[in-house]
Protein backbone atom coordinates (compact mmCIF):
# COMPACT_ATOMS: atom_id res chain seq x y z
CA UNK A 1 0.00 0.00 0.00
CA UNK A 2 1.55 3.36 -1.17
CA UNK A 3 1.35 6.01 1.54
CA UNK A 4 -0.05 9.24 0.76
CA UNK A 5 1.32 12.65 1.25
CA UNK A 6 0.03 14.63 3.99
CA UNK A 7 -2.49 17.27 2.57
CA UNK A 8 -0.70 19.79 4.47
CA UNK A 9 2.69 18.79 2.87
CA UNK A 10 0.60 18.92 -0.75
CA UNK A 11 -0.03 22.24 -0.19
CA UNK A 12 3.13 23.97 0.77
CA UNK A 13 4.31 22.35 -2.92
CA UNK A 14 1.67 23.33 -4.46
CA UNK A 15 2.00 27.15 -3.32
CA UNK A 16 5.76 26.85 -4.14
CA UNK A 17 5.44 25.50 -7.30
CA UNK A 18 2.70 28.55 -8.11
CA UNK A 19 5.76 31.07 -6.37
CA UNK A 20 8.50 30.10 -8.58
CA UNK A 21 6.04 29.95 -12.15
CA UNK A 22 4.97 33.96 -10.28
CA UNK A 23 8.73 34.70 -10.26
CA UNK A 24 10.02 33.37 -13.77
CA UNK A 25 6.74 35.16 -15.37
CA UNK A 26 7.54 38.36 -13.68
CA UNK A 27 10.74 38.64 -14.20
CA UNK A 28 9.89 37.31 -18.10
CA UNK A 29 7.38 40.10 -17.89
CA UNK A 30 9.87 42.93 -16.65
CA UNK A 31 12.61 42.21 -18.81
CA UNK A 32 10.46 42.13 -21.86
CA UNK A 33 9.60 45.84 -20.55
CA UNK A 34 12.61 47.15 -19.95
CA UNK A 35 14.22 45.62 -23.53
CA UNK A 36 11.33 47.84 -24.89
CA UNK A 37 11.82 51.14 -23.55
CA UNK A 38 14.73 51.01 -20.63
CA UNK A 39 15.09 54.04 -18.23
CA UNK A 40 17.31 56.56 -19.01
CA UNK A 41 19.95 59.07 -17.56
CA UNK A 42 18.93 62.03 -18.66
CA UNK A 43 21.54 64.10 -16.83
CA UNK A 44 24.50 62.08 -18.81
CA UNK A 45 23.20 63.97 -21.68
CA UNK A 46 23.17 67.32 -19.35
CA UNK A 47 24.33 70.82 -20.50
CA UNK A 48 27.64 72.07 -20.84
CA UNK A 49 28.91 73.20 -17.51
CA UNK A 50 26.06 71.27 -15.25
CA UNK A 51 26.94 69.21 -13.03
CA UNK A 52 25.10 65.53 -12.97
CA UNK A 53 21.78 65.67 -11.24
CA UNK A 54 22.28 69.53 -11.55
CA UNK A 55 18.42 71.30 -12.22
CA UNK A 56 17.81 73.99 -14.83
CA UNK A 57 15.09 76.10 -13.64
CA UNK A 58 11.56 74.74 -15.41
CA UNK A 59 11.17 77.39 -17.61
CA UNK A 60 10.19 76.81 -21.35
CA UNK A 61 11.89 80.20 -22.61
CA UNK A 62 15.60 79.83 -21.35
CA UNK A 63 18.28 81.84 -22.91
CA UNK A 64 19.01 78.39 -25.47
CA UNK A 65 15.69 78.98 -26.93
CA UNK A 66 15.90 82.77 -27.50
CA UNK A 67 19.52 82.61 -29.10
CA UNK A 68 17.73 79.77 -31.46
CA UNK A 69 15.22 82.20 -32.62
CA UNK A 70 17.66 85.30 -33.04
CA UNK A 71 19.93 83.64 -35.03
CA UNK A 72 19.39 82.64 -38.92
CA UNK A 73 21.13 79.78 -39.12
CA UNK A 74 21.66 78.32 -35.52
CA UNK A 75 24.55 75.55 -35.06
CA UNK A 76 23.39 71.81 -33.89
CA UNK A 77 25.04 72.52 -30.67
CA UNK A 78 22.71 74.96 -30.16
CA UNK A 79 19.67 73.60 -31.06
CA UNK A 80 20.49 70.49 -29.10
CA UNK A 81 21.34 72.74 -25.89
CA UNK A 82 17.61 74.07 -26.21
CA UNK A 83 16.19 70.72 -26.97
CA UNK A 84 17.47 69.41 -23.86
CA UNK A 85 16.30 72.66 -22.00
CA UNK A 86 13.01 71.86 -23.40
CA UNK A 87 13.44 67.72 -22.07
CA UNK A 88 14.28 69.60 -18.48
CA UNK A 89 10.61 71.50 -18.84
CA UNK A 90 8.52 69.02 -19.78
CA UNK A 91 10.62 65.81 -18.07
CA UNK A 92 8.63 63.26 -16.01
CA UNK A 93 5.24 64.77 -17.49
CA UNK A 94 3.25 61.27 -18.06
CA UNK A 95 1.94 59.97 -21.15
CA UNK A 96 -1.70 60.82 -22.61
CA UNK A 97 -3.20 60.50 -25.41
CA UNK A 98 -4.67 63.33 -26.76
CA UNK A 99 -3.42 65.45 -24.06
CA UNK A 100 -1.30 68.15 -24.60
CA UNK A 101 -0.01 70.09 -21.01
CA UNK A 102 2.34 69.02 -18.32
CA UNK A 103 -0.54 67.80 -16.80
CA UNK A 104 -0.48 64.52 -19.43
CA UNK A 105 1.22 64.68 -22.89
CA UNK A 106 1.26 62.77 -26.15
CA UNK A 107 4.20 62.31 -28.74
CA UNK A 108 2.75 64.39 -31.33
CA UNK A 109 1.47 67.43 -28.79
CA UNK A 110 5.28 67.44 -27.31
CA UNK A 111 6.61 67.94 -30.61
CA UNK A 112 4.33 70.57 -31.17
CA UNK A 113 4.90 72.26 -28.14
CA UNK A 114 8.91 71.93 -28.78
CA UNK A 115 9.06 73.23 -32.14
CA UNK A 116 6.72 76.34 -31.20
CA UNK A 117 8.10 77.27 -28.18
CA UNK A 118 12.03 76.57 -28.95
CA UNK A 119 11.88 77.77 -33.21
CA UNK A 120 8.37 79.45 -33.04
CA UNK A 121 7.74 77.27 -35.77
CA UNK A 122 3.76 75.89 -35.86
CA UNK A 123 3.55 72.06 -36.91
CA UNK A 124 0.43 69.65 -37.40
CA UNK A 125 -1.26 68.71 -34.20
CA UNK A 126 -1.10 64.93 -35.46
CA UNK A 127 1.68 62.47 -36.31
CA UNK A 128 -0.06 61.50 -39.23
CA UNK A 129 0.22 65.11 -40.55
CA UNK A 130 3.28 65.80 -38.88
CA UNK A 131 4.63 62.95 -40.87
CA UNK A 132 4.39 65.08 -44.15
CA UNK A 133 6.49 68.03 -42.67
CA UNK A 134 9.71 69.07 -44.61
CA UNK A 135 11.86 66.37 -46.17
CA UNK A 136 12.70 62.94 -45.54
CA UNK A 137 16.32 62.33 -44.58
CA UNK A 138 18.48 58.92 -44.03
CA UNK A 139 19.15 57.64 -40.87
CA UNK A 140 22.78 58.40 -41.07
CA UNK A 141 21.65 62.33 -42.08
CA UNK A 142 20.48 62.82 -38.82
CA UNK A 143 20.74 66.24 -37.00
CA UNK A 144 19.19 68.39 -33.63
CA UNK A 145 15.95 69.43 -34.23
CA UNK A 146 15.01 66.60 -36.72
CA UNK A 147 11.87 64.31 -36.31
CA UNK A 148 11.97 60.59 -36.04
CA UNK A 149 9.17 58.41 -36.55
CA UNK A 150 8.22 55.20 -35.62
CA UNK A 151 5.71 52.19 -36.35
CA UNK A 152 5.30 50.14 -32.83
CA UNK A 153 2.46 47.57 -32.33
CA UNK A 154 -1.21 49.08 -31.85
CA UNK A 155 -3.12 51.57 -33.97
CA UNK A 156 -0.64 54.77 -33.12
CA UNK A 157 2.79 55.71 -35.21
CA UNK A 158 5.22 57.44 -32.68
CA UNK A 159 7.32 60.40 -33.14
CA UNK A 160 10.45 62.14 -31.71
CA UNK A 161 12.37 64.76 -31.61
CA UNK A 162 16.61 64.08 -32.27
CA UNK A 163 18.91 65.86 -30.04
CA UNK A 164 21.93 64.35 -31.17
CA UNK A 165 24.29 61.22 -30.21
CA UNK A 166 21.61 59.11 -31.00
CA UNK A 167 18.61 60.07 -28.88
CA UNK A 168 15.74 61.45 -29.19
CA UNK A 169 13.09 63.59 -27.36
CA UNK A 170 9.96 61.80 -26.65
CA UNK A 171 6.48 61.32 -24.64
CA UNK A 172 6.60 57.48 -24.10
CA UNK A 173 3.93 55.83 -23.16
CA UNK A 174 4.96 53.57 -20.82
CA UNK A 175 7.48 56.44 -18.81
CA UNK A 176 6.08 59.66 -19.87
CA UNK A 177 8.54 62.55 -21.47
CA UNK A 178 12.10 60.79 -21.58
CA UNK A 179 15.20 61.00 -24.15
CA UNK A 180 15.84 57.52 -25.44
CA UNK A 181 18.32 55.72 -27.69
CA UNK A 182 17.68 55.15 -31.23
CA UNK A 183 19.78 51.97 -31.11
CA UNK A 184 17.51 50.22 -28.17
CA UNK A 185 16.44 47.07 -29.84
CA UNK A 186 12.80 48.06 -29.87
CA UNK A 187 13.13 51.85 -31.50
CA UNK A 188 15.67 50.29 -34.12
CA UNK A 189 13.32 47.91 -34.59
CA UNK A 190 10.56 49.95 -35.06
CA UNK A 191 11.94 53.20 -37.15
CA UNK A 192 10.21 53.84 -39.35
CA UNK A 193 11.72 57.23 -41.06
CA UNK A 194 13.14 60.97 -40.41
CA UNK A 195 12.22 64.16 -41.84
CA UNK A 196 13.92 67.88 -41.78
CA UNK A 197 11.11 70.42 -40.71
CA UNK A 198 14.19 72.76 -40.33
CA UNK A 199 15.31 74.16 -42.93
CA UNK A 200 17.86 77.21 -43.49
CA UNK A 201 15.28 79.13 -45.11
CA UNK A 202 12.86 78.50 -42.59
CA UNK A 203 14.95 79.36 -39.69
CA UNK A 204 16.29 82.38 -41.63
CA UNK A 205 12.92 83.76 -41.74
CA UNK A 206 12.59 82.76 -37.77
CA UNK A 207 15.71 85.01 -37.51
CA UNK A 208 14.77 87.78 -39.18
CA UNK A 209 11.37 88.01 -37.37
CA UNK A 210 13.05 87.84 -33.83
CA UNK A 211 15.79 90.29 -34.74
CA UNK A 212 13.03 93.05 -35.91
């Protein structure tokens, strides 16, 4: 006659079977995550002279975005120093669609915001419109100020602004207003194309308006 377990025995296995399937699942389901869109030090991308962890006052007219829109032809550098002024203003605002304050922000509403408040230039509400602005550009083109566009899973495209050494400006869904890296595995893998709202002409007319 085979003796049976005790029923109190049964259950401690059963519960630790159930804790380790809990664990491997979770941890499957974090990684996952975090291979999508991992967190990211914002401050190692900080301004010139800032110390890490070092605040620039929230303000979304700093003296970056004013020397953008009195010069003609601003430099990269400097149109990268006022994007990241800009990431500084609107960082840690959370994701929402359709929503368009710090209160709750979507991709395509923060790049409108950023382009009208840093070049006083007015682009398409949408990224489906936005997606038609200026020229397209190769990857390896890529300069400060220019948009990046994705295709992820689910209905919505996704769009960014690029400040440079291969990030990029963004509302993300899952962690709200961040600067990314175009080489994660899941924005390579989803890039779609870039574009050039900026042109010289267009920022030459910004200059001349600002210097009146």
């Amino acid at each position: 006659m085979v003796a049976l377990p005790h029923p109190a025995v049964t259950a401690v296995r059963v519960v630790s079977v159930c804790a380790v399937v809990a664990v491997l699942t979770g941890c499957a389901g974090s990684a996952s995550r975090q291979s999508m869109e991992p967190p990211e030090d914002y401050f190692s991308l900080a301004l010139p002279g800032l110390a890490k962890g070092e605040h620039l006052a929230m303000s979304p007219a700093k003296h970056s975005n004013g020397q953008v829109r009195s010069l003609q032809t601003p430099p990269p550098t400097l149109i990268r120093q006022a994007l990241l002024e800009q990431h500084q203003r609107w960082a840690g605002t959370p994701y929402r669609i359709g929503g368009s304050s710090d209160s709750g922000i979507d991709c395509s509403a923060l790049v409108q915001n950023v382009f009208l408040d840093t070049f006083n230039l007015e682009l398409p509400r949408t990224t489906g419109d936005q997606v038609h602005e200026g020229r397209p550009i190769d990857r390896q083109e890529l300069q400060a100020g220019d948009l990046v566009f994705f295709r992820p899973p689910g209905p919505y495209n996704h769009v960014g602004i690029y400040v440079g050494d291969g990030r990029f400006l963004h509302a993300s869904s899952s962690q709200g207003v961040i600067i990314s890296n175009l080489n994660n595995s899941y924005w390579k893998r989803y890039y779609w194309q870039s574009r050039r709202a900026l042109e010289p002409t267009n920022l030459a007319q910004l200059g001349d308006r600002f210097m009146q």
